[in-house]
C-alpha atoms as a PDB file:
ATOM      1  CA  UNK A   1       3.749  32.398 -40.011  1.00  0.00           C
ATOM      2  CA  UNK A   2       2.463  31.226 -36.684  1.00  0.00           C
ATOM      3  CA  UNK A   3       0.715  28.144 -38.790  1.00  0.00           C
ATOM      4  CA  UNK A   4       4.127  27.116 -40.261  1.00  0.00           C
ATOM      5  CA  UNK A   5       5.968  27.126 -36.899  1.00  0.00           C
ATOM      6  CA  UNK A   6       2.802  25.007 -35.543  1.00  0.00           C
ATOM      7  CA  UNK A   7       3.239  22.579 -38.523  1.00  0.00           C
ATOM      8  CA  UNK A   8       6.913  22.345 -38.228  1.00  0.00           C
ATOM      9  CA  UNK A   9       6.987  21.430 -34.636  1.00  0.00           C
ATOM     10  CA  UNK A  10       3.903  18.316 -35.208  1.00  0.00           C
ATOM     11  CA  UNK A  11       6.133  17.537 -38.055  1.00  0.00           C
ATOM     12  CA  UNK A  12       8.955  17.093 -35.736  1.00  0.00           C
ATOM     13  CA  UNK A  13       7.651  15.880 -32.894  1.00  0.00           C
ATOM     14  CA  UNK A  14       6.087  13.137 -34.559  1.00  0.00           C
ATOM     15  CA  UNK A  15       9.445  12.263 -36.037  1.00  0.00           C
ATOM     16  CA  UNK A  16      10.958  12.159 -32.144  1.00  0.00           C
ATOM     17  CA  UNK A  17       8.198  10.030 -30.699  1.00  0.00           C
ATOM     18  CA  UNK A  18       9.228   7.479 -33.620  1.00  0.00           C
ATOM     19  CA  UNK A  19      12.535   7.522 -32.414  1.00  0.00           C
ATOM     20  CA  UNK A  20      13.297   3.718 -30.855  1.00  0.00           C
ATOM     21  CA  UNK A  21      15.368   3.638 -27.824  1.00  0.00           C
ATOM     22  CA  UNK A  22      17.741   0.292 -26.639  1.00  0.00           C
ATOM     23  CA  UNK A  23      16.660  -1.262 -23.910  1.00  0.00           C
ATOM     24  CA  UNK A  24      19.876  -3.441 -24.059  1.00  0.00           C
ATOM     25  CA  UNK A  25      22.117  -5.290 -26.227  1.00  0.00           C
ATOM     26  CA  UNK A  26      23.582  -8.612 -24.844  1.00  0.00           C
ATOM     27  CA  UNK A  27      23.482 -12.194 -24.203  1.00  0.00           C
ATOM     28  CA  UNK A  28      19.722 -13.171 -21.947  1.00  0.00           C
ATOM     29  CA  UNK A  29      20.379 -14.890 -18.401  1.00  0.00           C
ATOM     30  CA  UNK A  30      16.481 -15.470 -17.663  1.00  0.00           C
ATOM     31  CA  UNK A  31      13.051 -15.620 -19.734  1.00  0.00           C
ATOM     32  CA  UNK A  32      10.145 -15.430 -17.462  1.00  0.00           C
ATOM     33  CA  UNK A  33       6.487 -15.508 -17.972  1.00  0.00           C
ATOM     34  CA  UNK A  34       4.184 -13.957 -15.914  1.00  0.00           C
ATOM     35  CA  UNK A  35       0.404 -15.217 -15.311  1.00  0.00           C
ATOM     36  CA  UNK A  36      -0.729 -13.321 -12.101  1.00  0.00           C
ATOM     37  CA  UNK A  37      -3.613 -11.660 -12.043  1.00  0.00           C
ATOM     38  CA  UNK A  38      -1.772  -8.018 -11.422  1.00  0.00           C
ATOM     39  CA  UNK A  39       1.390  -8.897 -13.911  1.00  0.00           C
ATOM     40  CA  UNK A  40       0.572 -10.407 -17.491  1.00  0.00           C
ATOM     41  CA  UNK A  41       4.122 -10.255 -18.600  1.00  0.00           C
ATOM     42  CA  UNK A  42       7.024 -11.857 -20.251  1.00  0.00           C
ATOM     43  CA  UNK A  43      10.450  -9.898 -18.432  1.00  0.00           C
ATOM     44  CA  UNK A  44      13.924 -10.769 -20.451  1.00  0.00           C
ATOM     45  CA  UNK A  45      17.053 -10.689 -18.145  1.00  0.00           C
ATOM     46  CA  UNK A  46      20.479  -9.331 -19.815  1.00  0.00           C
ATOM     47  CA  UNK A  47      23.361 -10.789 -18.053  1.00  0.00           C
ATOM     48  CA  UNK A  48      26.744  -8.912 -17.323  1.00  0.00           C
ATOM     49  CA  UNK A  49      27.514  -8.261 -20.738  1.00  0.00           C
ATOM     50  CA  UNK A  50      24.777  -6.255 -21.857  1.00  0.00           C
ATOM     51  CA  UNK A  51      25.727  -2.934 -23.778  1.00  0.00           C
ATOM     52  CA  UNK A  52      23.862   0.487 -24.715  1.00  0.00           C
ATOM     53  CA  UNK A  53      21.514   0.157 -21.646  1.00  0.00           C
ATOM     54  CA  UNK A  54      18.761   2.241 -20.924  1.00  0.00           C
ATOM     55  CA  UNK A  55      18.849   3.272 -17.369  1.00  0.00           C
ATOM     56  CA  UNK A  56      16.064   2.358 -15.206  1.00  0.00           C
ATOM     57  CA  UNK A  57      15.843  -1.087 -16.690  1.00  0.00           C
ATOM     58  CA  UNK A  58      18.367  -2.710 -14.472  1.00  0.00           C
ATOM     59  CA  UNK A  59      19.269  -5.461 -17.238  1.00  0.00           C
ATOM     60  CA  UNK A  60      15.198  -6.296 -17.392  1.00  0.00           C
ATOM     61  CA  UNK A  61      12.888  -5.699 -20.435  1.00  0.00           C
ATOM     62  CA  UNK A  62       9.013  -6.458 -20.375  1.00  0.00           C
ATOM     63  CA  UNK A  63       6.645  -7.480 -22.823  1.00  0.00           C
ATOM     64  CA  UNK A  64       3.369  -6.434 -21.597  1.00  0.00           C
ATOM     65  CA  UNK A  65       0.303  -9.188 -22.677  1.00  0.00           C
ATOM     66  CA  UNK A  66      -1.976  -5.926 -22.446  1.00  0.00           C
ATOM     67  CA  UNK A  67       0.388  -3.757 -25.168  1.00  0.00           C
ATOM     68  CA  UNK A  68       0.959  -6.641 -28.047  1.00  0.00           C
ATOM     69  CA  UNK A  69      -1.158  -8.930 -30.213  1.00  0.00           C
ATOM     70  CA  UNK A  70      -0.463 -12.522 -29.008  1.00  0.00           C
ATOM     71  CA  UNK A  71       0.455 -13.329 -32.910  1.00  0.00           C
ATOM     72  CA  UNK A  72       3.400 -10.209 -31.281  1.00  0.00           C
ATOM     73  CA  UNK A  73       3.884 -11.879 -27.990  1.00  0.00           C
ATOM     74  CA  UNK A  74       4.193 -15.467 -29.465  1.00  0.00           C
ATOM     75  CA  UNK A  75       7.137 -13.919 -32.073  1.00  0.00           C
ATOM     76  CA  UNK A  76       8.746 -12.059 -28.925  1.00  0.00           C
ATOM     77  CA  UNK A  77       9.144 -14.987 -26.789  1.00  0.00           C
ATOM     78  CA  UNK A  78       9.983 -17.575 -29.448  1.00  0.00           C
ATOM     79  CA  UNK A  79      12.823 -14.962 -30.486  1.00  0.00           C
ATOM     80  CA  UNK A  80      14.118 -14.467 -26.829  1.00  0.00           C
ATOM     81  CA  UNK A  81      13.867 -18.341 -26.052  1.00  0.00           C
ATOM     82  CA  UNK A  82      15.770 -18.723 -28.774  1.00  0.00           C
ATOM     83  CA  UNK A  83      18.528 -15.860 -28.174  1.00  0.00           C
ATOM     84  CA  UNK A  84      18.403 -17.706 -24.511  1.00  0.00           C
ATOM     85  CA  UNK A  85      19.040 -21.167 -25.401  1.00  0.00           C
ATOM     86  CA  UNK A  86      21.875 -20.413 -28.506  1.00  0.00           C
ATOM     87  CA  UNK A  87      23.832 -17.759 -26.095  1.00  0.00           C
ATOM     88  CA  UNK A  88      23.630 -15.636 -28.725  1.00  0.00           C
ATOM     89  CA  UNK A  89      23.332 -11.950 -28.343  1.00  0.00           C
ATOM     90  CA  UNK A  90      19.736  -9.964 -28.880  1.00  0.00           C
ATOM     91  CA  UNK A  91      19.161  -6.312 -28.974  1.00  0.00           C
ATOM     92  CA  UNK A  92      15.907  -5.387 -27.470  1.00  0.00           C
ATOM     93  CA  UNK A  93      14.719  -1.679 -28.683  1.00  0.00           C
ATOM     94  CA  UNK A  94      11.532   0.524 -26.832  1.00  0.00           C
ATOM     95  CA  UNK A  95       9.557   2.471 -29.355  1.00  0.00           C
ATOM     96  CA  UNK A  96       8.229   4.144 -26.085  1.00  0.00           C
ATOM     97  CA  UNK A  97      11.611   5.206 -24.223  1.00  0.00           C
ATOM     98  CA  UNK A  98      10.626   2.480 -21.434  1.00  0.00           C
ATOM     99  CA  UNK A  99      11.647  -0.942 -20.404  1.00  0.00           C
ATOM    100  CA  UNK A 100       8.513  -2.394 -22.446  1.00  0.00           C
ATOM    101  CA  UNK A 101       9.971  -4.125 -25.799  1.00  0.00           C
ATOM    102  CA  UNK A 102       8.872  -3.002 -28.995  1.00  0.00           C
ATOM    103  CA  UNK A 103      11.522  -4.560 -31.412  1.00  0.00           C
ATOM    104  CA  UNK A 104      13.623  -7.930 -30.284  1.00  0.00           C
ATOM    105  CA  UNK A 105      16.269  -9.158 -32.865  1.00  0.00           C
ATOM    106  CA  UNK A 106      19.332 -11.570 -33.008  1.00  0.00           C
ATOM    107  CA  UNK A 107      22.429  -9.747 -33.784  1.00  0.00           C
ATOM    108  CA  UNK A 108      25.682 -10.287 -32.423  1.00  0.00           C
ATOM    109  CA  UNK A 109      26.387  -6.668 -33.057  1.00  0.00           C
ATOM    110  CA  UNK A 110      24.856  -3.114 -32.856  1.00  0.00           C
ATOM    111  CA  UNK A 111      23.546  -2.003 -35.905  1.00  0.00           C
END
């Protein structure tokens, strides 16, 4: 018995740490690279429209050079400059319930 209850709670647990969280949905204001020697990241800026926000972020996300592949941070920033200069929306998700991106896409709506 107690082995089922143990497997049954890994099982689920494993399914809630999968569980991807929004960071924001909006139109980006600012793109900015980071090269100090403390901060190695890229930090996307949601302007006043920005919808299903996590709190905490304050309309910021980060892509940490330390976290992602830089094949990863290459596709993150291309997609985000380009979300930037079209004025189209981008929904930025967190696999990790943080500000730090995990998933950046181009939709005009939540889906």
């Amino acid at each position: 018995m107690f082995k089922n209850l143990l497997g049954a709670a890994l099982v689920l647990s494993s399914f809630t740490s999968l569980a991807a969280t929004d960071i924001g949905h909006g139109t980006l204001v600012g793109v900015k690279v980071y090269d100090f020697a403390n901060d190695k990241t890229i930090r996307l800026y949601f302007g006043s429209d920005v919808q299903h926000e996590l709190p905490g972020c304050n309309k910021t996300a980060t892509i940490t050079y330390s976290q992602h592949s830089a094949d990863k941070m290459d596709h993150f920033l291309s997609l985000a400059l380009s979300a930037y200069m079209s004025g189209k929306k981008v929904r930025l998700t967190s696999a990790s319930d943080t500000c730090e991106v995990s998933l950046i896409s181009l939709q005009e709506t939540r889906y």
